[in-house]
Protein backbone atom coordinates (compact mmCIF):
# COMPACT_ATOMS: atom_id res chain seq x y z
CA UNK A 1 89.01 -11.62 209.59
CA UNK A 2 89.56 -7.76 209.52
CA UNK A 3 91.39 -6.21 212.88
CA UNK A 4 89.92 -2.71 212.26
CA UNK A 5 87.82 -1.37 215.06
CA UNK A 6 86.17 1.79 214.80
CA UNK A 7 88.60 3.61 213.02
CA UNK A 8 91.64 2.02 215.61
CA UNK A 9 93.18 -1.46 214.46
CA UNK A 10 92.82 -4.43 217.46
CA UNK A 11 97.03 -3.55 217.39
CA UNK A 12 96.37 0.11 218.50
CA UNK A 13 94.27 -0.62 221.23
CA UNK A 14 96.12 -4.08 222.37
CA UNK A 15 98.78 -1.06 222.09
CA UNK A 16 97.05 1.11 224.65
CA UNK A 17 96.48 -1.40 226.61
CA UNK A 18 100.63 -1.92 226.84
CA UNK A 19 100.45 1.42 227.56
CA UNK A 20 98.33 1.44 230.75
CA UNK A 21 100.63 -1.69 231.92
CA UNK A 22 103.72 0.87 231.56
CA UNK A 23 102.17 3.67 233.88
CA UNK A 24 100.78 1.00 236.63
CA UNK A 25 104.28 -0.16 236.76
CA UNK A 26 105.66 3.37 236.52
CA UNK A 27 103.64 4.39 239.35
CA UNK A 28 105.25 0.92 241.70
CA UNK A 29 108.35 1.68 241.06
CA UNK A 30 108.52 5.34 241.65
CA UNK A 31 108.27 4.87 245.54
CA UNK A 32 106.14 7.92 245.60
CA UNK A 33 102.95 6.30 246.51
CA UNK A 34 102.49 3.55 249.25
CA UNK A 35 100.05 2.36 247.16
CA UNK A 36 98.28 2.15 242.77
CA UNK A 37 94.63 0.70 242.25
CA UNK A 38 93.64 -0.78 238.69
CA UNK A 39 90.41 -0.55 237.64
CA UNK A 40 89.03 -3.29 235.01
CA UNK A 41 85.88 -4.32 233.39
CA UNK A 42 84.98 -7.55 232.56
CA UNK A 43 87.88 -9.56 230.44
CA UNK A 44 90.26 -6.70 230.24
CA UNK A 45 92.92 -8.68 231.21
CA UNK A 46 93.54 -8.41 235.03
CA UNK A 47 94.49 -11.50 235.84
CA UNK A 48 97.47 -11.27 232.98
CA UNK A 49 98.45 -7.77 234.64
CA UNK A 50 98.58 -9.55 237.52
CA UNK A 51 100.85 -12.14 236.58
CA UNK A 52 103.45 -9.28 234.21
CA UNK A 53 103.46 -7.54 237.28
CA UNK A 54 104.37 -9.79 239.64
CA UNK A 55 107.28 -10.90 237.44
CA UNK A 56 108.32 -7.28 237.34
CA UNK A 57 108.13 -6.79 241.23
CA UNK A 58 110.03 -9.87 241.65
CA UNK A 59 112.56 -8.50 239.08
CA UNK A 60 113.77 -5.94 241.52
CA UNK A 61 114.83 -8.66 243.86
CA UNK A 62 112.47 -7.65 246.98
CA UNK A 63 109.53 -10.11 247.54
CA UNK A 64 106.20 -10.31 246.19
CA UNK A 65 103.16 -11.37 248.34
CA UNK A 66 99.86 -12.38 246.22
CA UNK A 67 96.48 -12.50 247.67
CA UNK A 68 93.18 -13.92 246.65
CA UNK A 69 89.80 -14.23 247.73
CA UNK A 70 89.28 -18.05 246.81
CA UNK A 71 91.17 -21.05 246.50
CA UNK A 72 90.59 -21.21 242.87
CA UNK A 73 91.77 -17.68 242.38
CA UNK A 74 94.97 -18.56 244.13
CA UNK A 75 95.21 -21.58 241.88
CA UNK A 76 94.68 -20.18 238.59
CA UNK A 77 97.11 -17.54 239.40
CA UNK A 78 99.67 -20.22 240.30
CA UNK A 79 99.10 -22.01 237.07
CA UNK A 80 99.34 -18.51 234.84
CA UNK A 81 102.46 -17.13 236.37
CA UNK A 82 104.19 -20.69 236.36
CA UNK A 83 103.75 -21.40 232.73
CA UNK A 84 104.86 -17.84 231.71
CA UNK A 85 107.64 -17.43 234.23
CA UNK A 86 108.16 -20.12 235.40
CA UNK A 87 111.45 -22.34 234.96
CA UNK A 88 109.60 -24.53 231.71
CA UNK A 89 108.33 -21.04 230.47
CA UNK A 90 110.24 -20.16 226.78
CA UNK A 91 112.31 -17.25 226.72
CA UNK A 92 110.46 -13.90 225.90
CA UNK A 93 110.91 -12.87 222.60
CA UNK A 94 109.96 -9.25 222.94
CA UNK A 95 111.58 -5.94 223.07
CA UNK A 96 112.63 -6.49 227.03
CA UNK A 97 115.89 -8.31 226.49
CA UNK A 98 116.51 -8.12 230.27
CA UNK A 99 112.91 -10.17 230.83
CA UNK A 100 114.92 -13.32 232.05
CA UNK A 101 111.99 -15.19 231.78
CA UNK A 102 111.99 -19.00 233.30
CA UNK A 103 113.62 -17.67 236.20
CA UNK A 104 110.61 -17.50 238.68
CA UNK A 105 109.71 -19.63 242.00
CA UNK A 106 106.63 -19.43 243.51
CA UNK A 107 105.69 -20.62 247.19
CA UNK A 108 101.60 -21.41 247.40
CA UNK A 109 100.61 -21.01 251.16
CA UNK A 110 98.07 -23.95 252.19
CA UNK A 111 95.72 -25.14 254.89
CA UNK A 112 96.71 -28.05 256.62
CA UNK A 113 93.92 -29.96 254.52
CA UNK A 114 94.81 -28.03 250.93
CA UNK A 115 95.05 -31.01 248.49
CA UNK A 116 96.94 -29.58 245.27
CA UNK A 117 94.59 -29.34 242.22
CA UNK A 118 95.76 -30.64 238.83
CA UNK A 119 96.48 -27.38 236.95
CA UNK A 120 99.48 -26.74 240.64
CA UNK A 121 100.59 -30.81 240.26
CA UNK A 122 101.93 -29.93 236.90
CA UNK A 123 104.44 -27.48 238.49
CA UNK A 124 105.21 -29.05 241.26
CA UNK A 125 108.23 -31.27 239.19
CA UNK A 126 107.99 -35.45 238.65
CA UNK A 127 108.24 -37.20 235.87
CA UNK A 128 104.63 -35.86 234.64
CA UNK A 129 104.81 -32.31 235.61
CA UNK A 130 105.82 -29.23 233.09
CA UNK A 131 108.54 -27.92 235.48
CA UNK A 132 109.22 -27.29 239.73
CA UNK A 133 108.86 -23.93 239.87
CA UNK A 134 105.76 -24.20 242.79
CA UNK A 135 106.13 -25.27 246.49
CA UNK A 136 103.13 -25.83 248.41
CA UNK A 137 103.33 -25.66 252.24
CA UNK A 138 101.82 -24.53 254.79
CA UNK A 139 104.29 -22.10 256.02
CA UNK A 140 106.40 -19.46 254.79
CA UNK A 141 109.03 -21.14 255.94
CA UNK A 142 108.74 -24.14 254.80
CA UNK A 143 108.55 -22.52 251.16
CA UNK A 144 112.50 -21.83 250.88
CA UNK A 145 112.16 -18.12 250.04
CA UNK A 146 110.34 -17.89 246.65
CA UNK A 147 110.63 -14.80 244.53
CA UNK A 148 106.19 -14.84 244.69
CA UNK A 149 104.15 -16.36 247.57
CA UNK A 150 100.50 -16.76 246.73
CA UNK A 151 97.53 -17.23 249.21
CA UNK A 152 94.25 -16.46 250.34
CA UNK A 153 93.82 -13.57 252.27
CA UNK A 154 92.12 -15.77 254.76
CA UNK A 155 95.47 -17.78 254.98
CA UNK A 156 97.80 -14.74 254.94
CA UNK A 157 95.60 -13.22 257.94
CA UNK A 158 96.69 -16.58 259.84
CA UNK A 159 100.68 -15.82 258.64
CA UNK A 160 102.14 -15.15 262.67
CA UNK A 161 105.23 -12.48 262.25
CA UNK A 162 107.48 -14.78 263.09
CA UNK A 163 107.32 -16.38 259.37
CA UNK A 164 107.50 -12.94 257.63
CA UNK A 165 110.84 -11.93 255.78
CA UNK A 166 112.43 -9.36 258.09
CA UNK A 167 110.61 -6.01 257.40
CA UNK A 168 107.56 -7.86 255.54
CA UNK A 169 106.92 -7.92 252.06
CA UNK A 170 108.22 -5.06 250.26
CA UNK A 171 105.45 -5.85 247.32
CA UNK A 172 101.34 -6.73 247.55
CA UNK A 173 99.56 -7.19 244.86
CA UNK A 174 95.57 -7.49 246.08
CA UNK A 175 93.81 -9.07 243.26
CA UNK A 176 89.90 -9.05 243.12
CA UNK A 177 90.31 -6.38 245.93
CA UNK A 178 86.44 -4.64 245.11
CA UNK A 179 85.37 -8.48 246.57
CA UNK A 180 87.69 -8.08 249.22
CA UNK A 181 86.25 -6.81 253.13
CA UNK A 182 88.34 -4.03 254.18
CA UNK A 183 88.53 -5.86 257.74
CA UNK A 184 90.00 -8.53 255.29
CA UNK A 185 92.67 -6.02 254.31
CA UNK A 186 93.26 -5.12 257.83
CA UNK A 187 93.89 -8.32 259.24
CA UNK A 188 96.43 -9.00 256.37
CA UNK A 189 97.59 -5.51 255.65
CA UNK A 190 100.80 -5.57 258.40
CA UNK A 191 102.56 -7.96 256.51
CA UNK A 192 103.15 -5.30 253.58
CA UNK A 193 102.89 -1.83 256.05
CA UNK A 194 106.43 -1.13 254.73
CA UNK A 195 105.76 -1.57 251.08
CA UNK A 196 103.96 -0.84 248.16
CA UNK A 197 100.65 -2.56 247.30
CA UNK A 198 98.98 -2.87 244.10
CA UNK A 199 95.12 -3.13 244.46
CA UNK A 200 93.48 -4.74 241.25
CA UNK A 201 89.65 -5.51 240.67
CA UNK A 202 86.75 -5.18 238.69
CA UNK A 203 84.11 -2.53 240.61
CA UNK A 204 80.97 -3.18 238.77
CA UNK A 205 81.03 -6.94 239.97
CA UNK A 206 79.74 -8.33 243.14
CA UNK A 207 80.13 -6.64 246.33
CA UNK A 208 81.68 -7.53 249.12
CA UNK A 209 79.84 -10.89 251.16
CA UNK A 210 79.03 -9.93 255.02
CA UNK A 211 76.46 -12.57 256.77
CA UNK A 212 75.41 -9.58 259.30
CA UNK A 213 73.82 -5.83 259.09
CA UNK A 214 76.41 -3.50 258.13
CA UNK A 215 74.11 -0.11 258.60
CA UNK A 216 75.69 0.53 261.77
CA UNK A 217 78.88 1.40 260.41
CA UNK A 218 77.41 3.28 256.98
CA UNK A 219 79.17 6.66 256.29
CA UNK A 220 82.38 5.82 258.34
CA UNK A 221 85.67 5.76 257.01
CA UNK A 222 86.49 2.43 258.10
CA UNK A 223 83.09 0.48 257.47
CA UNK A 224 84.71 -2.95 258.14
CA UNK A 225 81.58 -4.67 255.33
CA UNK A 226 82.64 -1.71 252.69
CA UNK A 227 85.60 -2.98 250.17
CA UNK A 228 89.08 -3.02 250.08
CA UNK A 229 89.36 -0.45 247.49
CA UNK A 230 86.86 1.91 249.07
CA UNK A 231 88.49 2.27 252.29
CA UNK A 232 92.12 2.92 250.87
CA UNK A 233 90.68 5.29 249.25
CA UNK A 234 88.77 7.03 251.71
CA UNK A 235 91.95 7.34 253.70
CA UNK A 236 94.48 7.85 250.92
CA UNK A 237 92.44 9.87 248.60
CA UNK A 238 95.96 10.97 246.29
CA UNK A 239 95.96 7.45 245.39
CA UNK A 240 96.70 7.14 241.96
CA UNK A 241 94.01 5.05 239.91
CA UNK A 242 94.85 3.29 236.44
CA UNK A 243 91.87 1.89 234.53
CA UNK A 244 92.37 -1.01 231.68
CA UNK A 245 90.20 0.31 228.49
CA UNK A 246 89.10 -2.92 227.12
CA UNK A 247 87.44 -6.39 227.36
CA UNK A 248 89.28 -8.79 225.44
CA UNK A 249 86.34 -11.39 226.78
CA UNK A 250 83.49 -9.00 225.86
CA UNK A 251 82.40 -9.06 222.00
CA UNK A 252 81.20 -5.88 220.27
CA UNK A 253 77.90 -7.00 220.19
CA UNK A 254 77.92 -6.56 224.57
CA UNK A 255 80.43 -4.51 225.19
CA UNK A 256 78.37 -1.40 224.82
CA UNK A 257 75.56 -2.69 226.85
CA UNK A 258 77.77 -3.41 229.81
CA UNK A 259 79.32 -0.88 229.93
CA UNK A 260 75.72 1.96 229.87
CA UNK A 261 74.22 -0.49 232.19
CA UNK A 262 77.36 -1.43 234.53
CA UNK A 263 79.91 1.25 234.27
CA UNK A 264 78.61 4.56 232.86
CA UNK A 265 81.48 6.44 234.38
CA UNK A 266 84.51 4.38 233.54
CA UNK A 267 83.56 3.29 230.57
CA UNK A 268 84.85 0.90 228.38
CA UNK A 269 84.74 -0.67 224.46
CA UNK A 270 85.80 -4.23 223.35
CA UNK A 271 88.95 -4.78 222.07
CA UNK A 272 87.39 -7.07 219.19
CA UNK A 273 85.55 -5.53 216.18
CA UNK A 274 82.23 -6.84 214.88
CA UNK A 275 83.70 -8.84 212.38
CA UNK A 276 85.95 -10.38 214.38
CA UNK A 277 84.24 -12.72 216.14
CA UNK A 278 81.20 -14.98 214.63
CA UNK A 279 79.16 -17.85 215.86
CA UNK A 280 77.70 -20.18 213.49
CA UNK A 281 74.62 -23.05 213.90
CA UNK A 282 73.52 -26.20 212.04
CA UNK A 283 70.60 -26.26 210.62
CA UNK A 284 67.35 -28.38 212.10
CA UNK A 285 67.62 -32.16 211.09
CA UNK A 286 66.28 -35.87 211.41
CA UNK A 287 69.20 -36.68 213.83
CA UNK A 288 68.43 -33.86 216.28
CA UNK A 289 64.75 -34.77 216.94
CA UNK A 290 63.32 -37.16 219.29
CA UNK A 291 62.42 -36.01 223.24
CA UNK A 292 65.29 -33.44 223.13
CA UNK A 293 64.69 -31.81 220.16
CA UNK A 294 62.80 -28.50 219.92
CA UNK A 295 62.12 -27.40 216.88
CA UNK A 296 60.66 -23.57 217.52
CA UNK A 297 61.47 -20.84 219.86
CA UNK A 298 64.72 -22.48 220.91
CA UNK A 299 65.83 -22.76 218.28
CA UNK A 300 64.69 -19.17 217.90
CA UNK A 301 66.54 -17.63 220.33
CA UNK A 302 69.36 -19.70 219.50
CA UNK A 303 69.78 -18.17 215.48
CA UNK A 304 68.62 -14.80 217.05
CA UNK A 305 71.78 -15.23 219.62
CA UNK A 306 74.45 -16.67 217.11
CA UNK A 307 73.61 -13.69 214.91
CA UNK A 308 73.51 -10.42 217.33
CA UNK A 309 74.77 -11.58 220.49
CA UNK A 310 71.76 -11.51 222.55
CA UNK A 311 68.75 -13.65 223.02
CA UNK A 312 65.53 -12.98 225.45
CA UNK A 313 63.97 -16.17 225.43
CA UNK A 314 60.87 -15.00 227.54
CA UNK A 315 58.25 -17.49 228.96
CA UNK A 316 54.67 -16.56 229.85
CA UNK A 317 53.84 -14.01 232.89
CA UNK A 318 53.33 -15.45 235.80
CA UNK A 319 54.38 -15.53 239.32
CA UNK A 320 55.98 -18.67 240.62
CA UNK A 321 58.50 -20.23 243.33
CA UNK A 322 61.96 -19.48 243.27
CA UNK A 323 62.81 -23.21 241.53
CA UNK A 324 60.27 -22.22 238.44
CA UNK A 325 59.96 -25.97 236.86
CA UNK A 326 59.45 -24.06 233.14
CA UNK A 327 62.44 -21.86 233.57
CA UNK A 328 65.08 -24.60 235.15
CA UNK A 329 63.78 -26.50 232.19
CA UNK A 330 63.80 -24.08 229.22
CA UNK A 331 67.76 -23.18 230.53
CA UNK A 332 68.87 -26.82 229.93
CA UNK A 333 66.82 -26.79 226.91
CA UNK A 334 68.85 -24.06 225.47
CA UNK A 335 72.02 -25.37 226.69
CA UNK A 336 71.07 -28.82 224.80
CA UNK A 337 70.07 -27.58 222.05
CA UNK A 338 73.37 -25.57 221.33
CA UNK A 339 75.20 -28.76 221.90
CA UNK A 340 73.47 -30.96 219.11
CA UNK A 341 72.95 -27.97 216.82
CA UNK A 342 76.88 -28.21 216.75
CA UNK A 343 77.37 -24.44 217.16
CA UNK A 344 80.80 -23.39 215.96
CA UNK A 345 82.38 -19.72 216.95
CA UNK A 346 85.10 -18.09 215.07
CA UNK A 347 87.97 -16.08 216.69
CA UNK A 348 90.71 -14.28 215.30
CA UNK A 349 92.54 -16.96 217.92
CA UNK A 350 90.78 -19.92 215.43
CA UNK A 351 89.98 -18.40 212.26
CA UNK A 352 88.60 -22.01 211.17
CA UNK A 353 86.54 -22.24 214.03
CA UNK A 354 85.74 -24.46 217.09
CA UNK A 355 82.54 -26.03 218.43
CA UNK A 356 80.76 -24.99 221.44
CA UNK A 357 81.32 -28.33 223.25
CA UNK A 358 79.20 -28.76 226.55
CA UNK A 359 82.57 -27.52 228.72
CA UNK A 360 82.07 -23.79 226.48
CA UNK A 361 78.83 -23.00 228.01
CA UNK A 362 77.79 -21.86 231.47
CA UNK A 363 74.41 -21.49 232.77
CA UNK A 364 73.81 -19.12 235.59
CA UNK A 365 71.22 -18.15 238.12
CA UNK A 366 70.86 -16.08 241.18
CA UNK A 367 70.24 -19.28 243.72
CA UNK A 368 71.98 -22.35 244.54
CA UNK A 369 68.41 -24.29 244.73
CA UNK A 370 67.70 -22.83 241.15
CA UNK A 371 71.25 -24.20 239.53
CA UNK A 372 71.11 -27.49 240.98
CA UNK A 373 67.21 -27.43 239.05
CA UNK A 374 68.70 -26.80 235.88
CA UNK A 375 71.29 -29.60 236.68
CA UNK A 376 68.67 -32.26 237.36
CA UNK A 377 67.50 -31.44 234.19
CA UNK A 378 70.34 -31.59 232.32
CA UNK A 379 70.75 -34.74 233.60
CA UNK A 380 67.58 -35.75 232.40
CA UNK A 381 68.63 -34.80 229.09
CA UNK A 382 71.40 -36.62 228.26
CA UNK A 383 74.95 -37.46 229.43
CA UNK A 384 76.58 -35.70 226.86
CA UNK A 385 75.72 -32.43 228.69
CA UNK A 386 77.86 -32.83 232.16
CA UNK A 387 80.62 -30.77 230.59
CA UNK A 388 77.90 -27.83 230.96
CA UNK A 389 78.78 -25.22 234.00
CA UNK A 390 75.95 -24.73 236.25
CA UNK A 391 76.37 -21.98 238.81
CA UNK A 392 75.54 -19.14 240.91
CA UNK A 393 76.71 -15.69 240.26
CA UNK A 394 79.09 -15.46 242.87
CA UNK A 395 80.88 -18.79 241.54
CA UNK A 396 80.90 -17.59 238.10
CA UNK A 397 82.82 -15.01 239.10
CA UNK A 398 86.00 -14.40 237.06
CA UNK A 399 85.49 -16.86 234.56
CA UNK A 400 85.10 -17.08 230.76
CA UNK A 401 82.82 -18.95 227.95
CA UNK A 402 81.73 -19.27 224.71
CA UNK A 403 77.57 -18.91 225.09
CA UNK A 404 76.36 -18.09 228.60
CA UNK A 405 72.70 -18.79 228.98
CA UNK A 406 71.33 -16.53 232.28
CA UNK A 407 68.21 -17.42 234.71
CA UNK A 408 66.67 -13.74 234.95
CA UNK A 409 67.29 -13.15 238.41
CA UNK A 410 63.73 -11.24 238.61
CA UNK A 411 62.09 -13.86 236.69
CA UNK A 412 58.56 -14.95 238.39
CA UNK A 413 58.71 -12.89 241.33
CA UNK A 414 56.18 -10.53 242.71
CA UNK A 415 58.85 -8.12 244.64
CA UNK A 416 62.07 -6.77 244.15
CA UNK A 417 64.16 -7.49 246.91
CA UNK A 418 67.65 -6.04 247.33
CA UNK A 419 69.25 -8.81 246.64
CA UNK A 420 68.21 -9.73 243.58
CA UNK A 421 68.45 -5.91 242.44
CA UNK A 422 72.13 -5.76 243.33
CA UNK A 423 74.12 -4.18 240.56
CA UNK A 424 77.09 -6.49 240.46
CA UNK A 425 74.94 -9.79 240.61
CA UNK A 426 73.23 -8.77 237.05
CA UNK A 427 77.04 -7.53 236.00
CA UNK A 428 78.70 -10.78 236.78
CA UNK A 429 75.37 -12.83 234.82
CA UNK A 430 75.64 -10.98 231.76
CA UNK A 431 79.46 -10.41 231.60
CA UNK A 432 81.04 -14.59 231.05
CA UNK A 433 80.23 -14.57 227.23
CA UNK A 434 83.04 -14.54 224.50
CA UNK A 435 80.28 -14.46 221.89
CA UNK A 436 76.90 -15.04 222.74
CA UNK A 437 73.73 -14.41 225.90
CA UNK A 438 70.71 -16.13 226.18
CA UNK A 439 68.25 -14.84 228.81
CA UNK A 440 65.67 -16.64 230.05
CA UNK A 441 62.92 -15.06 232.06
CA UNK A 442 59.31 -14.36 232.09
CA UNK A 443 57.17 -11.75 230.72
CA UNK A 444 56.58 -8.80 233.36
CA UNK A 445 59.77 -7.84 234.57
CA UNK A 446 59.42 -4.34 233.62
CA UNK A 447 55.91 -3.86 235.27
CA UNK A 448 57.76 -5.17 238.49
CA UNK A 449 60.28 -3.00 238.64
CA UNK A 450 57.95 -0.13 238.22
CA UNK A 451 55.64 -1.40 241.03
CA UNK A 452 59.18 -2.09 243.32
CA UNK A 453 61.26 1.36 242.69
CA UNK A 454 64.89 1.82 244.17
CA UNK A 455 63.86 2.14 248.31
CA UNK A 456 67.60 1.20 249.53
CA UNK A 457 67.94 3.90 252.43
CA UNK A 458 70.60 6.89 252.12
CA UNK A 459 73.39 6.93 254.53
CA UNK A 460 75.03 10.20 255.27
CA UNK A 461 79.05 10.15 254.25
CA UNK A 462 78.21 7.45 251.68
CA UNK A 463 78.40 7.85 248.10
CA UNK A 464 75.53 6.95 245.79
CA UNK A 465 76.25 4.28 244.21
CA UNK A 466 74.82 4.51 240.45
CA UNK A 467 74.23 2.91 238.27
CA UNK A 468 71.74 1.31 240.88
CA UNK A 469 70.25 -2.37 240.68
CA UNK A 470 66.71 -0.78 239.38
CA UNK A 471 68.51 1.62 236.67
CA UNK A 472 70.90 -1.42 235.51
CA UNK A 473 67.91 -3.59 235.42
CA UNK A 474 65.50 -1.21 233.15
CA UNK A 475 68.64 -0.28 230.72
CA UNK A 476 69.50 -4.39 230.05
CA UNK A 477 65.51 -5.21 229.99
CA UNK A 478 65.56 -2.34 227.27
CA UNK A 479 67.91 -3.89 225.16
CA UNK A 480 66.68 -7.49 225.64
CA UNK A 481 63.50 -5.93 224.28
CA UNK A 482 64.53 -6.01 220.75
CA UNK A 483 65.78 -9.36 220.63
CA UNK A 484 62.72 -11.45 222.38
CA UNK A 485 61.50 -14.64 221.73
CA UNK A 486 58.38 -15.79 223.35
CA UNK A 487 58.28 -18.92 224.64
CA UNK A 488 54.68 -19.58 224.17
CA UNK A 489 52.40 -21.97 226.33
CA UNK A 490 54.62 -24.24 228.31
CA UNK A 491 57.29 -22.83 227.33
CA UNK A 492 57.72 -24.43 224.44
């Protein structure tokens, strides 16, 4: 398949993206700031700057602290830098002869309850594990000094001074800091007062979680429900910012979308060309009917997906509850259908392709109640579909599939509550796909939106934030316009 991408070969811009790497790192090092803030859209490759990085801090011989937001962040960042720096890691081949790679250890701070998931077992040395380059405890110092010590920023926030290395950690690197509370970064934020931090995230996903009313605070400088990001640099405003130019995740066929809709002023292109990526279906046969097959509009919106990237598979108007029986059930539909259809994608990465198995597809919705719906009825549909990823928006967060089929978040409702208009919510929805969106909502939307315009009130000292939920909504409902599907009656 060809590399060229609008007049700049994938090797140019994987180039760039080297480049960008080079000034972050430039910008640590230096001393001259006290802290460096990456911005990335979706699949540019943060969590693998997060991981070079780290080796590079750790280089210097002063050590690295790591936060997350979630167990599972902390996890797959213990799995990543392990297997590429860690003591079973090959040695790098590249220009950096003084990379001594396979030289790393890496101490994952716990709760007392933590039980270590598979992809940290297979560090943590035995007879089946890859290497020992991870301790798990729940102390520093029971972790014997590693070069990297990884945790939630719930769990560093419970880190007493005692336990710190004497003067702190001379390195932070914040990962998913937009999602982090700057009271989060407070509590956490004297172990590293004496060093350099590195904040990295992706701003057009979801917003900070607070459980109470943060307007009392709106407009000041230390809003404790505002972000991590937002606050440093409200107080630091030299700062210097870095931002990654392209998703590696994102095909061409989205990439432009997301980026009008999501991130009109740090824009963004995919680092794949149109020919680079392809996703093929079976045709209809004998085998594939029966109770779950559906000859028709899913299949439909299926071909119309495999060939531009997008699919609205749109049901009927109508206003309904929250757990909309046609909806839950036209999502596992889909999902089912792309299984037994024995959809194949092709990637520069497998030229000869590779099926969408039921693990390669996620299926996301605004709502708990509304994912474990379209569970039950996968369920109903056949075993062969548990491998299918069912989840909300903030779960999805951060990860990565082949198809992605999306419950409309505005789908059947007669208002437009802030919630389901939030920007990063739609972001996260439409931004998991390596080659293919299917949407699933009913007819109206756009009349909705019109009859609920943007009423969020202005705060003085706080900036707009634009694109808003109503503008992101109208631009994606735009473009879903040209590749609908109705449903007909029943959605069927």
């Amino acid at each position: 398949m060809p590399d060229h991408v609008a007049g700049r070969s994938v090797a140019d811009r994987s180039a760039d993206a080297r480049a960008v790497i080079g000034r972050v790192t430039a910008d640590l090092l230096s001393g001259s700031h006290r802290g460096v803030i990456v911005d990335s859209p979706p699949g540019a490759g943060k969590s693998t700057l997060v991981v070079e990085l780290a080796k590079r801090l750790a280089d210097t011989g002063e050590p690295v602290m790591i936060v997350a937001q979630t167990n599972e962040q902390v996890d797959d960042l213990v799995d990543r830098l392990a297997t590429a720096h860690g003591q079973g890691a090959q040695p790098d081949s590249g220009d950096d002869s003084d990379d001594d790679r396979g030289s790393l250890t890496i101490g994952r701070l716990s709760a007392s309850g933590y039980v270590p998931s598979e992809r940290v077992v297979r560090h943590l040395g035995g007879p089946d594990a890859v290497d020992d380059s991870v301790t798990v405890a729940g102390k520093v110092g029971d972790l014997g000094r590693p070069a990297v010590t990884i945790a939630t920023a719930a769990k560093w926030a419970r880190t007493g001074a005692a336990e710190w290395p004497e003067g702190g950690w001379r390195w932070a690197i914040l990962d998913e800091a937009y999602q982090m509370r700057s009271d989060g970064l407070l509590a956490i934020a004297p172990r590293f007062a004496a060093g350099t931090a590195l904040f990295v995230g992706d701003p057009g996903q979801l917003d900070p979680f607070a459980t109470i009313d943060g307007d009392r605070w709106a407009g000041s400088a230390w809003d404790p429900t505002d972000s991590a990001v937002a606050v440093v640099r409200s107080h630091n405003p030299g700062l210097p910012v870095h931002r990654l130019p392209y998703s590696w995740r994102l095909p061409a066929s989205a990439a432009p979308l997301v980026c009008k809709a999501f991130y009109p002023f740090t824009p963004f292109e995919a680092g794949s060309g149109p020919q680079d990526r392809a996703m093929k279906v079976s045709g209809i046969g004998s085998a594939l009917s029966g109770p779950t097959g559906f000859a028709g509009p899913v299949d439909q919106a299926i071909d119309l997906a495999a060939e531009s990237g997008w699919a609205l598979y749109e049901l009927p108007a109508r206003h309904t509850v929250r757990t909309d029986a046609e909806a839950l059930d036209a999502c596992a539909r889909l999902a089912a259908r792309l299984v037994r259809r024995e959809a194949t994608v092709f990637d520069p990465a497998y030229a000869d392709g590779r099926q969408v198995t039921a693990d390669r597809i996620a299926i996301g919705a605004a709502h708990r109640d509304q994912a474990a719906g379209i569970r039950a009825a996968l369920d109903r549909l056949g075993a062969d579909l548990a491998g299918v990823t069912v989840d909300t928006a903030n779960r999805l967060q951060g990860r990565e599939y082949d198809v992605c089929i999306v419950l409309h978040p505005l789908s059947g409702r007669r208002d437009a509550t802030a919630f389901h208009l939030e920007t990063g919510r739609l972001c996260v929805l439409l931004s998991r796909h390596r080659h293919a969106c299917i949407v699933v909502a009913r007819a109206g939307i756009p009349e909705l939106l019109d009859a609920h315009p943007h009423t969020d009130p202005v705060h003085l000292g706080v900036p707009v934030k634009f694109p808003d939920g109503w503008e992101a909504h109208q631009a994606v409902l735009a473009h879903l316009a040209e590749h609908r599907v109705p449903a007909g009656a029943g959605g069927r």
